[in-house]
Structure formats: C-alpha cells, structure tokens
PDB file of N, CA and C in Angstrom:
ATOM      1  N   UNK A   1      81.104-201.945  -1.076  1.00  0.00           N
ATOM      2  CA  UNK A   1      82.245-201.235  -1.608  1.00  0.00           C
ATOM      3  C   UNK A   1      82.006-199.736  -1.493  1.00  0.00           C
ATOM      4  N   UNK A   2      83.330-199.004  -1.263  1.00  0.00           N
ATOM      5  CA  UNK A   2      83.034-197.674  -1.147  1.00  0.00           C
ATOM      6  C   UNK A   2      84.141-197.165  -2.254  1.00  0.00           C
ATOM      7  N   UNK A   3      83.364-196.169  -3.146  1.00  0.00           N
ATOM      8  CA  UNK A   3      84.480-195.526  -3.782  1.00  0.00           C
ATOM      9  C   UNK A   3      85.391-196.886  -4.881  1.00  0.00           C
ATOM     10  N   UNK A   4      84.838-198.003  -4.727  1.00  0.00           N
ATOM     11  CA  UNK A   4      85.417-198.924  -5.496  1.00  0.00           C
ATOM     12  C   UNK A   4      86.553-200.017  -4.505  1.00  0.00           C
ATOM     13  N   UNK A   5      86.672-199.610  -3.584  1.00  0.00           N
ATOM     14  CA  UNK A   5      87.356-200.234  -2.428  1.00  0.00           C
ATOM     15  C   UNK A   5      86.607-200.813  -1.298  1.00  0.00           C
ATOM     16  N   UNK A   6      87.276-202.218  -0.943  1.00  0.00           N
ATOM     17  CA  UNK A   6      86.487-202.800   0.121  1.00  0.00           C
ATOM     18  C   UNK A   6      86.519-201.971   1.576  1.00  0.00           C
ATOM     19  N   UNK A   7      85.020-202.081   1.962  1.00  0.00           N
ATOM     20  CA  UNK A   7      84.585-201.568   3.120  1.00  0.00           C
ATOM     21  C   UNK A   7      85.784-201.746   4.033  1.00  0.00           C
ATOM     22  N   UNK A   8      86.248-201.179   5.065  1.00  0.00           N
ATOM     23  CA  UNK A   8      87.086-200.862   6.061  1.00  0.00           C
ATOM     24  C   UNK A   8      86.797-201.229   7.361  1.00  0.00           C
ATOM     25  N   UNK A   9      85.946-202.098   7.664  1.00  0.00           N
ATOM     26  CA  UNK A   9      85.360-202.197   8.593  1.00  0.00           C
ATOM     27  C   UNK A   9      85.920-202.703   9.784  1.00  0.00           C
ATOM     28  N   UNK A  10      86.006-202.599  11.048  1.00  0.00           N
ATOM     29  CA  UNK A  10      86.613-203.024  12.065  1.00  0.00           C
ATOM     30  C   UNK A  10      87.797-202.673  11.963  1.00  0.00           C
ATOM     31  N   UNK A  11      88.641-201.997  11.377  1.00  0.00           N
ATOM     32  CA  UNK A  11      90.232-201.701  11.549  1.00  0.00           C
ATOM     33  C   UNK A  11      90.473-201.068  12.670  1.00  0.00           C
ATOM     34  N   UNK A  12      89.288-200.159  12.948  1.00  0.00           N
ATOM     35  CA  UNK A  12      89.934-199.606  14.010  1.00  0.00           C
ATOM     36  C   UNK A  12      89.796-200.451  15.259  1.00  0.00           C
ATOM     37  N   UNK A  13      88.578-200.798  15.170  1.00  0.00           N
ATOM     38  CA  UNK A  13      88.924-201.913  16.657  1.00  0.00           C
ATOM     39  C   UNK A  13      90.080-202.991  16.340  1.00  0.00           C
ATOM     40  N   UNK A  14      90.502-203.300  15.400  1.00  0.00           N
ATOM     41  CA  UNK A  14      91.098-204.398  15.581  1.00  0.00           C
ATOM     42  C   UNK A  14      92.548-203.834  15.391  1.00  0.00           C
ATOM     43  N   UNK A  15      92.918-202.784  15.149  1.00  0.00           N
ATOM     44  CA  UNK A  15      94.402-201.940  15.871  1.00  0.00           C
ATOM     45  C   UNK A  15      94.128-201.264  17.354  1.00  0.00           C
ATOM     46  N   UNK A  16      93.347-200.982  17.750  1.00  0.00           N
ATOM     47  CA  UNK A  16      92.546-200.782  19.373  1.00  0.00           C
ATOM     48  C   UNK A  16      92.767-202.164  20.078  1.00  0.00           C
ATOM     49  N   UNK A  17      92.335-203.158  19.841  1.00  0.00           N
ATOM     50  CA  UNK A  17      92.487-204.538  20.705  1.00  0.00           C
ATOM     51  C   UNK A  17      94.125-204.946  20.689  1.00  0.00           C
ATOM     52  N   UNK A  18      94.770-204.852  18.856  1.00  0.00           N
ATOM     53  CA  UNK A  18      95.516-205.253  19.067  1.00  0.00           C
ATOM     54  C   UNK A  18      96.766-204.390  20.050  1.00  0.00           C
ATOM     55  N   UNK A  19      96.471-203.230  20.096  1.00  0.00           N
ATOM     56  CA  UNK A  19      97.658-202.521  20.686  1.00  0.00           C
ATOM     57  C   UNK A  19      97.321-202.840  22.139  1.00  0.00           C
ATOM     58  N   UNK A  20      96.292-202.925  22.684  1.00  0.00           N
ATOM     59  CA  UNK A  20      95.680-202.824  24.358  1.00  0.00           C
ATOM     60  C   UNK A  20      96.149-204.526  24.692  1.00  0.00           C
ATOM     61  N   UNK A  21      96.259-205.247  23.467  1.00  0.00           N
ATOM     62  CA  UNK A  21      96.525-206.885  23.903  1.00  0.00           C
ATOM     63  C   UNK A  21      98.123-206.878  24.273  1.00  0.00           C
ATOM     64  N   UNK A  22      99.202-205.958  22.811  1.00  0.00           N
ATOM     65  CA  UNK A  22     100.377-206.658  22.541  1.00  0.00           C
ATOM     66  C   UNK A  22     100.860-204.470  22.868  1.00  0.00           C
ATOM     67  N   UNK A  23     100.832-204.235  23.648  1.00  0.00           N
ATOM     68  CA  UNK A  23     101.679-203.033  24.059  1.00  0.00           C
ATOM     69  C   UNK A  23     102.906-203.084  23.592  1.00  0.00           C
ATOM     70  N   UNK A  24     103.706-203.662  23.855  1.00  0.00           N
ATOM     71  CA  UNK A  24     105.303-203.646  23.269  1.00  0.00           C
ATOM     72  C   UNK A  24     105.574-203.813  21.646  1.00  0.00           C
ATOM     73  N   UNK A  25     104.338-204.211  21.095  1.00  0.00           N
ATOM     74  CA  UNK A  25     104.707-204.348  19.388  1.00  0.00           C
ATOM     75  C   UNK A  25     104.799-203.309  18.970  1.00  0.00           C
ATOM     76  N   UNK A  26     105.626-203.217  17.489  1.00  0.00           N
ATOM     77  CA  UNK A  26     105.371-201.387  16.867  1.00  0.00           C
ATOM     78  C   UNK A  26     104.697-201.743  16.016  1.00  0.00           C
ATOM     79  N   UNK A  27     104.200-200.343  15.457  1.00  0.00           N
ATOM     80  CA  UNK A  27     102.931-200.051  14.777  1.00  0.00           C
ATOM     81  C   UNK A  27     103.090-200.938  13.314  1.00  0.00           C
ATOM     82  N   UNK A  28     104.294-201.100  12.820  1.00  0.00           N
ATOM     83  CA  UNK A  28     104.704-201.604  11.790  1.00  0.00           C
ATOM     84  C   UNK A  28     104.203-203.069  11.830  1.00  0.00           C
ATOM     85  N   UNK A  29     104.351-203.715  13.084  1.00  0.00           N
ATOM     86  CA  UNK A  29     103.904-205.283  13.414  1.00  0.00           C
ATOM     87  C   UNK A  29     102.320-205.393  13.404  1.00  0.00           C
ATOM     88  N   UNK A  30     101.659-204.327  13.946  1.00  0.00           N
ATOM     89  CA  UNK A  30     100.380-204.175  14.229  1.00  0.00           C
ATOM     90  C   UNK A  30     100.177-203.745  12.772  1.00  0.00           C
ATOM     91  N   UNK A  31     100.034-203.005  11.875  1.00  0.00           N
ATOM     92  CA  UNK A  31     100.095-203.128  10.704  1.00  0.00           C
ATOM     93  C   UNK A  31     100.002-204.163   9.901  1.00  0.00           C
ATOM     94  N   UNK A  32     100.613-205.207   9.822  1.00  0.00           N
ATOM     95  CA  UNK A  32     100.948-206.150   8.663  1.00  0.00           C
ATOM     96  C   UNK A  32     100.284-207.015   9.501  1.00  0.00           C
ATOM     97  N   UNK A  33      99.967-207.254  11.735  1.00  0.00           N
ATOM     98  CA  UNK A  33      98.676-208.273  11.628  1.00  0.00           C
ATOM     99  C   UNK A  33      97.277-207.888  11.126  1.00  0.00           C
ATOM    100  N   UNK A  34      97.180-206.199  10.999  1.00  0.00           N
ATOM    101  CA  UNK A  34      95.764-206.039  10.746  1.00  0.00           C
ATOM    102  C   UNK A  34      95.792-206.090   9.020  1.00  0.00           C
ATOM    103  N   UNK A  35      96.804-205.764   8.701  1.00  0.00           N
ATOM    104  CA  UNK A  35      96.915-205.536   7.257  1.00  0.00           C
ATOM    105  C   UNK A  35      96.405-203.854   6.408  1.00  0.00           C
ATOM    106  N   UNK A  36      97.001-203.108   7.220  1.00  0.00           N
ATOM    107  CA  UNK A  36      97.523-201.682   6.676  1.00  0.00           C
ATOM    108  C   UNK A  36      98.947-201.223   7.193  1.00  0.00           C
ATOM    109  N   UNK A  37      99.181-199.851   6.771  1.00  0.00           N
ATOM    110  CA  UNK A  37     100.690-199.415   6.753  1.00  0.00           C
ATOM    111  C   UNK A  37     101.055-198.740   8.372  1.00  0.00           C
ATOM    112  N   UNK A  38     101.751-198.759   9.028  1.00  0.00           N
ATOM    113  CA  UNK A  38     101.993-198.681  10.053  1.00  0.00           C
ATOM    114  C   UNK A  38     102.061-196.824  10.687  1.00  0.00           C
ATOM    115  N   UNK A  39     101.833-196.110   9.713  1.00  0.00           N
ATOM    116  CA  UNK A  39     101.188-194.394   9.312  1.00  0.00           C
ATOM    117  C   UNK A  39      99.815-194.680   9.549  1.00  0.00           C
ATOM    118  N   UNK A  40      98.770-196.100   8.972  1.00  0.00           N
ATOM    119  CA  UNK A  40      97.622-195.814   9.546  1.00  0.00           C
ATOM    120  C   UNK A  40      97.133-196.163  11.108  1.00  0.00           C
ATOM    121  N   UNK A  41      98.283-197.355  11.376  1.00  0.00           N
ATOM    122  CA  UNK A  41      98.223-197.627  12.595  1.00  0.00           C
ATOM    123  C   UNK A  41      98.341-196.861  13.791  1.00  0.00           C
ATOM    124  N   UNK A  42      99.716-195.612  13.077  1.00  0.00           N
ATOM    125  CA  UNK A  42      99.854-194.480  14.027  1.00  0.00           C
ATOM    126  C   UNK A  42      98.857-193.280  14.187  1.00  0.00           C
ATOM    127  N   UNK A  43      98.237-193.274  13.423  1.00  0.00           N
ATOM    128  CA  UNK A  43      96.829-192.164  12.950  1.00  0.00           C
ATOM    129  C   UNK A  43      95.531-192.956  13.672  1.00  0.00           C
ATOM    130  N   UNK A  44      95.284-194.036  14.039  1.00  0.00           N
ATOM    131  CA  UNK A  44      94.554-194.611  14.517  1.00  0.00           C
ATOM    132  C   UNK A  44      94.348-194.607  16.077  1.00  0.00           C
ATOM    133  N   UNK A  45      96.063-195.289  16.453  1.00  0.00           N
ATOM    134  CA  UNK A  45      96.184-194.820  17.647  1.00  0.00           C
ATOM    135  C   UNK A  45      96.296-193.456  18.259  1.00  0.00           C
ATOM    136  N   UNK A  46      96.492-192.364  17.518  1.00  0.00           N
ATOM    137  CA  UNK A  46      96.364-191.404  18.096  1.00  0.00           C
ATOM    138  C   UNK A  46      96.154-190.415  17.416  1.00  0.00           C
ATOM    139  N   UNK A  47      94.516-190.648  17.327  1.00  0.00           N
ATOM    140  CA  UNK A  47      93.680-189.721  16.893  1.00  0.00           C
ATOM    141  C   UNK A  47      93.492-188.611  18.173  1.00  0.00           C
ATOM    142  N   UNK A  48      94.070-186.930  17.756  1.00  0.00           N
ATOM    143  CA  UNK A  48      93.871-185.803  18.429  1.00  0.00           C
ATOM    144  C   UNK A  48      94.271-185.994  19.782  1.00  0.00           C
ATOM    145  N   UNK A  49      95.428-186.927  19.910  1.00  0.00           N
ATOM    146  CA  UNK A  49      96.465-186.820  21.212  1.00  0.00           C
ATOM    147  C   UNK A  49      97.924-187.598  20.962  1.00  0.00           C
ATOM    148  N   UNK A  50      98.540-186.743  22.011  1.00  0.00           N
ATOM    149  CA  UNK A  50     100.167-187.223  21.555  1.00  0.00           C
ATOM    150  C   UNK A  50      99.842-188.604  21.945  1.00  0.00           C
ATOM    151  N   UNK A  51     101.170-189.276  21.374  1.00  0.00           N
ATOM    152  CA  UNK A  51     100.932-191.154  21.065  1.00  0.00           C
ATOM    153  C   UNK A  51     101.883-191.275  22.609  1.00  0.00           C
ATOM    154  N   UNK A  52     101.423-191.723  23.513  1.00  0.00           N
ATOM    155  CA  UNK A  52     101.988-191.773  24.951  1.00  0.00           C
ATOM    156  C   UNK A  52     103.119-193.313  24.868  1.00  0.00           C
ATOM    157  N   UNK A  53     103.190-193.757  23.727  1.00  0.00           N
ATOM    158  CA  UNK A  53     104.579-194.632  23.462  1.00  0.00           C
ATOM    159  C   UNK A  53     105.822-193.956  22.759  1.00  0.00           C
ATOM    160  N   UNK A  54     105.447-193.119  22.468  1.00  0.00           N
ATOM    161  CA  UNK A  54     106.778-191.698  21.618  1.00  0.00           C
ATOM    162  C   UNK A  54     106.973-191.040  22.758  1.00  0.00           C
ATOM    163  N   UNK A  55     106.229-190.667  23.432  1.00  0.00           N
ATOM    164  CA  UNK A  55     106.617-189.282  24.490  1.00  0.00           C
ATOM    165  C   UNK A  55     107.108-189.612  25.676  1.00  0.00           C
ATOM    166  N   UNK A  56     108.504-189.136  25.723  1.00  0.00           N
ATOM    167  CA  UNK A  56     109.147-189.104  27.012  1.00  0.00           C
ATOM    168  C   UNK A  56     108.935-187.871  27.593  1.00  0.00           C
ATOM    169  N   UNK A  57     107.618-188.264  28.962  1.00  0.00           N
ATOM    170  CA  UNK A  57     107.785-187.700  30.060  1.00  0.00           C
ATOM    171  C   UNK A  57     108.733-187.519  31.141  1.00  0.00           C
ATOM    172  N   UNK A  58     110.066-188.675  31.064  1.00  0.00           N
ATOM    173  CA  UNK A  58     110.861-188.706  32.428  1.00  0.00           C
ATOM    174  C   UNK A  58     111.892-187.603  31.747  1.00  0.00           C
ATOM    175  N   UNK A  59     112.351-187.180  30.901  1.00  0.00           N
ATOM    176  CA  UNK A  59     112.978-186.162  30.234  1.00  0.00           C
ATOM    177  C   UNK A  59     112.072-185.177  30.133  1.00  0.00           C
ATOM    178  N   UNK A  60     112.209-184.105  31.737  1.00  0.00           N
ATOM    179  CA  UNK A  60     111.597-182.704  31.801  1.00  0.00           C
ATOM    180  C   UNK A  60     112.890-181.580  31.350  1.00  0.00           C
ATOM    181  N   UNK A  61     112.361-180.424  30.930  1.00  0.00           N
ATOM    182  CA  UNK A  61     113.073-179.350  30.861  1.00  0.00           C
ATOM    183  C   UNK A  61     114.047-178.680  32.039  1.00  0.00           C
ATOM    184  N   UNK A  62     113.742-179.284  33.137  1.00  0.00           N
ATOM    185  CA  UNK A  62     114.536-178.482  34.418  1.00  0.00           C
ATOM    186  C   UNK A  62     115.917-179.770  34.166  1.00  0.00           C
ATOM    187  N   UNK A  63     115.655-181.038  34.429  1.00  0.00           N
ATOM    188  CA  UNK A  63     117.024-182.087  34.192  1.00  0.00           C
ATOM    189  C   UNK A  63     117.533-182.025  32.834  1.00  0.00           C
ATOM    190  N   UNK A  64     117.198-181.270  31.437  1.00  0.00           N
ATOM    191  CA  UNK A  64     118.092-181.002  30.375  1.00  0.00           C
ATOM    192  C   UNK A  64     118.654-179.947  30.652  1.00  0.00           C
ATOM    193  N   UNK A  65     118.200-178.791  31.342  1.00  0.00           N
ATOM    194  CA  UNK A  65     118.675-177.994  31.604  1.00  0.00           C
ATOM    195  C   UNK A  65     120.026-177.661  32.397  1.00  0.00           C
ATOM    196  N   UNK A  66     119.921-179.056  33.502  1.00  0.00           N
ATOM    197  CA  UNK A  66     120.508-179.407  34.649  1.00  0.00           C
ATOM    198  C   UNK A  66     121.981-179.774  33.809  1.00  0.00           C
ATOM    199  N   UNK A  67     121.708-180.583  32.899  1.00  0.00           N
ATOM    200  CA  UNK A  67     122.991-181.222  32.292  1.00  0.00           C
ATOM    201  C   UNK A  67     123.377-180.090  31.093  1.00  0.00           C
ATOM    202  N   UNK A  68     122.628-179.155  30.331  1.00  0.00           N
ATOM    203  CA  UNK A  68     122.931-177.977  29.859  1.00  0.00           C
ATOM    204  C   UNK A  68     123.853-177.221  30.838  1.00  0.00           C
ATOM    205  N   UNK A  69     123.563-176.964  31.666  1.00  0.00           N
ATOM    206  CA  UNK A  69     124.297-175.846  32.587  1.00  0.00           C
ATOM    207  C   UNK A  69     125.772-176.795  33.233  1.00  0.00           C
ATOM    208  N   UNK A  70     125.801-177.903  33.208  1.00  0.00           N
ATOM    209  CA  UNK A  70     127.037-178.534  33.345  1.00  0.00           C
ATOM    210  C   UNK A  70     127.697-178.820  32.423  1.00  0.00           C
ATOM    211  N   UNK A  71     127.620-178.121  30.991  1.00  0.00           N
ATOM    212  CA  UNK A  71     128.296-177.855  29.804  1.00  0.00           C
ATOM    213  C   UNK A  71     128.524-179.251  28.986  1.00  0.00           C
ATOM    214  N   UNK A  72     127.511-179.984  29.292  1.00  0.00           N
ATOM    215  CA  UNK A  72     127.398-181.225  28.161  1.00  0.00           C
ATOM    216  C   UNK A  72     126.815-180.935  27.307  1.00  0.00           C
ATOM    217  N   UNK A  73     127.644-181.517  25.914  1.00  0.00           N
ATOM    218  CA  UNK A  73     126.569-181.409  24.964  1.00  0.00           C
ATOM    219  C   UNK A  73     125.959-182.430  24.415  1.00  0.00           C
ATOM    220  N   UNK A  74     125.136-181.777  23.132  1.00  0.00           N
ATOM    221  CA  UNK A  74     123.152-182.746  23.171  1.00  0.00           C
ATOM    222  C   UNK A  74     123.962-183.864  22.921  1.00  0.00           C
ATOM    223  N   UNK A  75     124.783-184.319  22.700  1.00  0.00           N
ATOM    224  CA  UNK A  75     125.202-185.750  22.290  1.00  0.00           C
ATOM    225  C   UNK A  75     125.155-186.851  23.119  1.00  0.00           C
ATOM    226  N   UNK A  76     125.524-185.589  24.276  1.00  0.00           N
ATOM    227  CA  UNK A  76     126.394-186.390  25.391  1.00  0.00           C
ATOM    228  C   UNK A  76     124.753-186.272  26.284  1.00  0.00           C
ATOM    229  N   UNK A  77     124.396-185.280  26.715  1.00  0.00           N
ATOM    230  CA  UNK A  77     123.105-185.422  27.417  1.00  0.00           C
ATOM    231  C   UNK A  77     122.007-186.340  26.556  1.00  0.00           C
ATOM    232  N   UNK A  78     122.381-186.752  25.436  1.00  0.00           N
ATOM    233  CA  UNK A  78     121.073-188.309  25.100  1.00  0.00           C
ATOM    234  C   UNK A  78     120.994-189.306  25.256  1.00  0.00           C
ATOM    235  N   UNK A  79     122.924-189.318  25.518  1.00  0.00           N
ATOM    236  CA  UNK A  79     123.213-190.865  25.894  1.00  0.00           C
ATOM    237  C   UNK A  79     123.493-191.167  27.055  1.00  0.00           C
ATOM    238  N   UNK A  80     123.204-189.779  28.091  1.00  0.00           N
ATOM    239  CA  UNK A  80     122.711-190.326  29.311  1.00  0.00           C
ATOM    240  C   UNK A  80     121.163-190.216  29.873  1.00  0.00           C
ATOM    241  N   UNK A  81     120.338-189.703  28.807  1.00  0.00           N
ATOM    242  CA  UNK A  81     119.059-189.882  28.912  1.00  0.00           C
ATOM    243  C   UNK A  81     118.619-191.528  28.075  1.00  0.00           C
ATOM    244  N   UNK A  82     119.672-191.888  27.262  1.00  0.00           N
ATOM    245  CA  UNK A  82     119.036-192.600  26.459  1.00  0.00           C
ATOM    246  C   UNK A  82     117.789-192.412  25.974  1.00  0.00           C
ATOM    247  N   UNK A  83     118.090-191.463  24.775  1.00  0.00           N
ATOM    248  CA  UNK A  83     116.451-191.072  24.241  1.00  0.00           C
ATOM    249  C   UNK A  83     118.104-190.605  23.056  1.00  0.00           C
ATOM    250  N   UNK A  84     116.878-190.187  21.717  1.00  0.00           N
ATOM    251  CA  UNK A  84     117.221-189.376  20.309  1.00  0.00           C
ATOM    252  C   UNK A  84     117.921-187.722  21.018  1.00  0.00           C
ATOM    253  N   UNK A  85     118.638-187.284  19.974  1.00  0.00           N
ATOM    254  CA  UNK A  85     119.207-186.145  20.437  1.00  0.00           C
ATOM    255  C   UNK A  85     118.226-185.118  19.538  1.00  0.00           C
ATOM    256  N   UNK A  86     116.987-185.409  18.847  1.00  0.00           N
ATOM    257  CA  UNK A  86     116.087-184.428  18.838  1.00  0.00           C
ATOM    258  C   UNK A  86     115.176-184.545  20.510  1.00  0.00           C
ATOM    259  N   UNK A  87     115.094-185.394  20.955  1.00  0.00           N
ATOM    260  CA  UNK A  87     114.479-184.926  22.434  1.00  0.00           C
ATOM    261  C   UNK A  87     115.315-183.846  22.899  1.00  0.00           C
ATOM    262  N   UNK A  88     115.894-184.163  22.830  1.00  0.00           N
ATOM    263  CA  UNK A  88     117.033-183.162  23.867  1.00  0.00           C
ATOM    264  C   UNK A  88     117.046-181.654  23.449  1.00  0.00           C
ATOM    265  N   UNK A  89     117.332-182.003  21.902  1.00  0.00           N
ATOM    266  CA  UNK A  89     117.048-180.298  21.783  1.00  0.00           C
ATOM    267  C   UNK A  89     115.486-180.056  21.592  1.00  0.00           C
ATOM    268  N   UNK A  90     114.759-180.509  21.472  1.00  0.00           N
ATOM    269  CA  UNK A  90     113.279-180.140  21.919  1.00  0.00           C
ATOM    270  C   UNK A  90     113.053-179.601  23.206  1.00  0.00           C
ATOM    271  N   UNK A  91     113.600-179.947  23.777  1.00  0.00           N
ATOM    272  CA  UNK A  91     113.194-179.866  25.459  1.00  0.00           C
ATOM    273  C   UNK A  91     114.527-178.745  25.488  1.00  0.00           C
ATOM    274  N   UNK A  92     115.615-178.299  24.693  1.00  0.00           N
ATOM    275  CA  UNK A  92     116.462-177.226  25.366  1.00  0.00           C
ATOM    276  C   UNK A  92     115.084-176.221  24.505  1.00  0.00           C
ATOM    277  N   UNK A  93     114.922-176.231  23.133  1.00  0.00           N
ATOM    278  CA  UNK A  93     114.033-174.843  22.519  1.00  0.00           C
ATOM    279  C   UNK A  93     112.780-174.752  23.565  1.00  0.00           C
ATOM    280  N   UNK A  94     111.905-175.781  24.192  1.00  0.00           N
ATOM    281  CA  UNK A  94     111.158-175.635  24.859  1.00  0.00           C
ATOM    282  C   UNK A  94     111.696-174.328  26.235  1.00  0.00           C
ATOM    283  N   UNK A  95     112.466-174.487  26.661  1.00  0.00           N
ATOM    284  CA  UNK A  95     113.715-173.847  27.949  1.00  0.00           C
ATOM    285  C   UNK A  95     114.134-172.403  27.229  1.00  0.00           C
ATOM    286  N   UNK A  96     113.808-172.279  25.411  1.00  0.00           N
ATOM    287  CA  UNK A  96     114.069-171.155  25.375  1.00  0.00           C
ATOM    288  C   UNK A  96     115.681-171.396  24.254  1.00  0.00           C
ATOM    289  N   UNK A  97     116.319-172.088  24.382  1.00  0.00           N
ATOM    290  CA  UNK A  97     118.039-172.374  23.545  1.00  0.00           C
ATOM    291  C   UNK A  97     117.497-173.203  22.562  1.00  0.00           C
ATOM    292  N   UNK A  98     118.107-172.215  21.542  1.00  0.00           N
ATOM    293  CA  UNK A  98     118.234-172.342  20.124  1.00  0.00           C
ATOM    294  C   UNK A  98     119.403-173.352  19.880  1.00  0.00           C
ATOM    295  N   UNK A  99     119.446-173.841  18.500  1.00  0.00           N
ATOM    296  CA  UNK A  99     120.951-175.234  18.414  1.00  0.00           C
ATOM    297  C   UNK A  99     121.835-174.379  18.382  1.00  0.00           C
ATOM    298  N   UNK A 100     121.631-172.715  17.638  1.00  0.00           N
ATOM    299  CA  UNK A 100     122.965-172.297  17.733  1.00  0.00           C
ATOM    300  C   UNK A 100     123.462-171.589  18.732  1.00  0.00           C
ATOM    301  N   UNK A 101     123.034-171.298  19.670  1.00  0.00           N
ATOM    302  CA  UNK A 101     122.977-170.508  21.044  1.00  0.00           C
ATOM    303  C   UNK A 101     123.597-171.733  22.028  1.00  0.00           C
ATOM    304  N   UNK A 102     123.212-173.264  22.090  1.00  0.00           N
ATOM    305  CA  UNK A 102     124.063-174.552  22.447  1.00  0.00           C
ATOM    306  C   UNK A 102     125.152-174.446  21.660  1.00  0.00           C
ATOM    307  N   UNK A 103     125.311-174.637  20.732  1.00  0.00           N
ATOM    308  CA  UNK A 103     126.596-174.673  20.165  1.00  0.00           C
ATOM    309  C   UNK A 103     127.318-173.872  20.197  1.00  0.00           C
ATOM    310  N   UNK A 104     127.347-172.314  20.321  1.00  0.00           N
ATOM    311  CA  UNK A 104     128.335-171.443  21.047  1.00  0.00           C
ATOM    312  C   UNK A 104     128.253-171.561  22.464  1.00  0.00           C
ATOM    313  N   UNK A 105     127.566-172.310  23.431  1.00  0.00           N
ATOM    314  CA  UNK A 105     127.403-172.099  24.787  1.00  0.00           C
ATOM    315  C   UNK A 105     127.122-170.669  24.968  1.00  0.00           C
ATOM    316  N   UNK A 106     126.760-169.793  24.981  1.00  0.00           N
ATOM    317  CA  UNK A 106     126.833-168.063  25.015  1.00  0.00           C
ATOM    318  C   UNK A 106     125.786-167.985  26.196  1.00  0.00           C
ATOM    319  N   UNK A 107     124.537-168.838  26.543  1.00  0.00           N
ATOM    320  CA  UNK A 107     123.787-169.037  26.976  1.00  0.00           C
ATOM    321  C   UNK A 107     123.406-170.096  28.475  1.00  0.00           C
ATOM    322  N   UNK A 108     123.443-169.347  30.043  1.00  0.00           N
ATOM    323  CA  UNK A 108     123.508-169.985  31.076  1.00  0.00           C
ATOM    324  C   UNK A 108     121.702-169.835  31.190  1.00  0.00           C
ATOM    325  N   UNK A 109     121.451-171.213  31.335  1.00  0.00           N
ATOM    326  CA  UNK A 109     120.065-171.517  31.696  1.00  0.00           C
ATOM    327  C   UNK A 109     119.328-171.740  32.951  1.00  0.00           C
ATOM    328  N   UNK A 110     118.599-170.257  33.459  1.00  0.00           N
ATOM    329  CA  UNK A 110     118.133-170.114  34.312  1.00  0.00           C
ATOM    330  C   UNK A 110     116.529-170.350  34.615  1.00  0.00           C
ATOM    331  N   UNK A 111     116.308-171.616  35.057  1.00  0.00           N
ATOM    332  CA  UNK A 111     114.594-171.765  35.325  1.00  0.00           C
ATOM    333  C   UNK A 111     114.368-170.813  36.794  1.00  0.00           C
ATOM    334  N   UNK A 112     112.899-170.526  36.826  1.00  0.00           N
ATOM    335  CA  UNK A 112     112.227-170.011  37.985  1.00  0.00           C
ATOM    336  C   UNK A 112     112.081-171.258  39.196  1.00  0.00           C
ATOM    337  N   UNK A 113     112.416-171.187  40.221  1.00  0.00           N
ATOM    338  CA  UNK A 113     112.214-171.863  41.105  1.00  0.00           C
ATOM    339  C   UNK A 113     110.872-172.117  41.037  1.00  0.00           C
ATOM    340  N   UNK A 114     110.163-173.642  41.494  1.00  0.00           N
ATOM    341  CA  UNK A 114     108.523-173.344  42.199  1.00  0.00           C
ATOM    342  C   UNK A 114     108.483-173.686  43.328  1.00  0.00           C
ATOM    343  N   UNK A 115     109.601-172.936  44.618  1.00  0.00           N
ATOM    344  CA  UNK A 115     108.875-172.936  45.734  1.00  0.00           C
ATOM    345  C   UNK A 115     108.713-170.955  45.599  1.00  0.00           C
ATOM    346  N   UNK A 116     107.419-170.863  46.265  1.00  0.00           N
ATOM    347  CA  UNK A 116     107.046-169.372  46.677  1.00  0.00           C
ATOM    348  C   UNK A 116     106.988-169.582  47.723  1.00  0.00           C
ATOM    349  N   UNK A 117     107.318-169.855  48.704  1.00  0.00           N
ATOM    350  CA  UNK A 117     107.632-169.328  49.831  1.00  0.00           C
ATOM    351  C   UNK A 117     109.328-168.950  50.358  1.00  0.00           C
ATOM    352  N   UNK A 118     109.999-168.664  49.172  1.00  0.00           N
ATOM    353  CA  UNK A 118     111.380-168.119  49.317  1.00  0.00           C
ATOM    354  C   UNK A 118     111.263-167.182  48.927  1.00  0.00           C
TER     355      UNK A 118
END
C-alpha cells in the first residue's frame, strides 16, 4: 500500500497493450477495462506528446485558409472538413485570424508561397 491506497501497478502497461491491441476504442472504454477514469487513460497515453488520435494532421493551415479566402464560414468549412469548428478556428488563429476579424471578414489571407525558385 502506498499512502493508504493499493499499489498501482501495471496500469500503465495494461492501458499501453490495451490501446496498441484495440486502437479504435476511446479512452473511456479503455478505462473501465483497466479500471480508472478515462483523464488517466488520456495522461497515460500521452505523456509529453500530442495524443496522435485527437490531432488532425489532414486539416493544414494553407486548405483552411483556401476555404477562408472563398468566404465560407467556420461552420461551413467543418462540415466539409468534418472535424469540430474549434479545429478550424485553431488552424485560422494559427494563419494569424482572430474569431472576430472572421466574423467581420475584414481580413484576405495571404500565405507565402514555398516554391523559391519564383
């Protein structure tokens, strides 16, 4: 016993196996098979790196931008990303646009090209 509570032992391997076995479960399922709260499951899995099942990489800043500058708004650009409409404005503040700077449109979004040889 530690502190008056039973030892902890193996949790972490056994939310480690179980996520590397059952990929598609959420943390909440993996939780209640290991038997903690699905906050420790997420703290487990991603100890000191983003949790690579939350993070949409195929939603870059140049294609929000793309549908920014064709005067959709975040509503409308999530439900053709299919993702949350906090991605969307994450990835416009990342680009620099504030919610209220989108919501007046006042703001045409210009990225830097990366070819250098133009």
């Amino acid at each position: 016993m530690v502190n008056g509570r039973p030892k902890a032992t193996g949790v972490r391997k056994q939310v480690m196996d179980c996520i590397k076995q059952h990929p598609d479960m959420t943390y909440e399922e993996i939780g209640s098979i290991v038997g903690c709260t699905r906050q420790r499951v997420g703290k487990i899995a991603g100890v000191g790196r983003k949790n690579p099942r939350r993070f949409r990489r195929d939603i870059t800043v140049g294609k929000v931008a793309e549908l920014y500058n064709g005067n959709l708004r975040i509503w409308e650009m999530a439900k053709a990303f299919d993702c949350a409409q906090a991605t969307v404005s994450r990835r416009l503040r990342e680009a620099g646009i504030s919610k209220s700077i989108c919501y007046s449109r006042g703001k045409i979004l210009y990225l830097e090209s990366t070819d250098k040889g133009r």
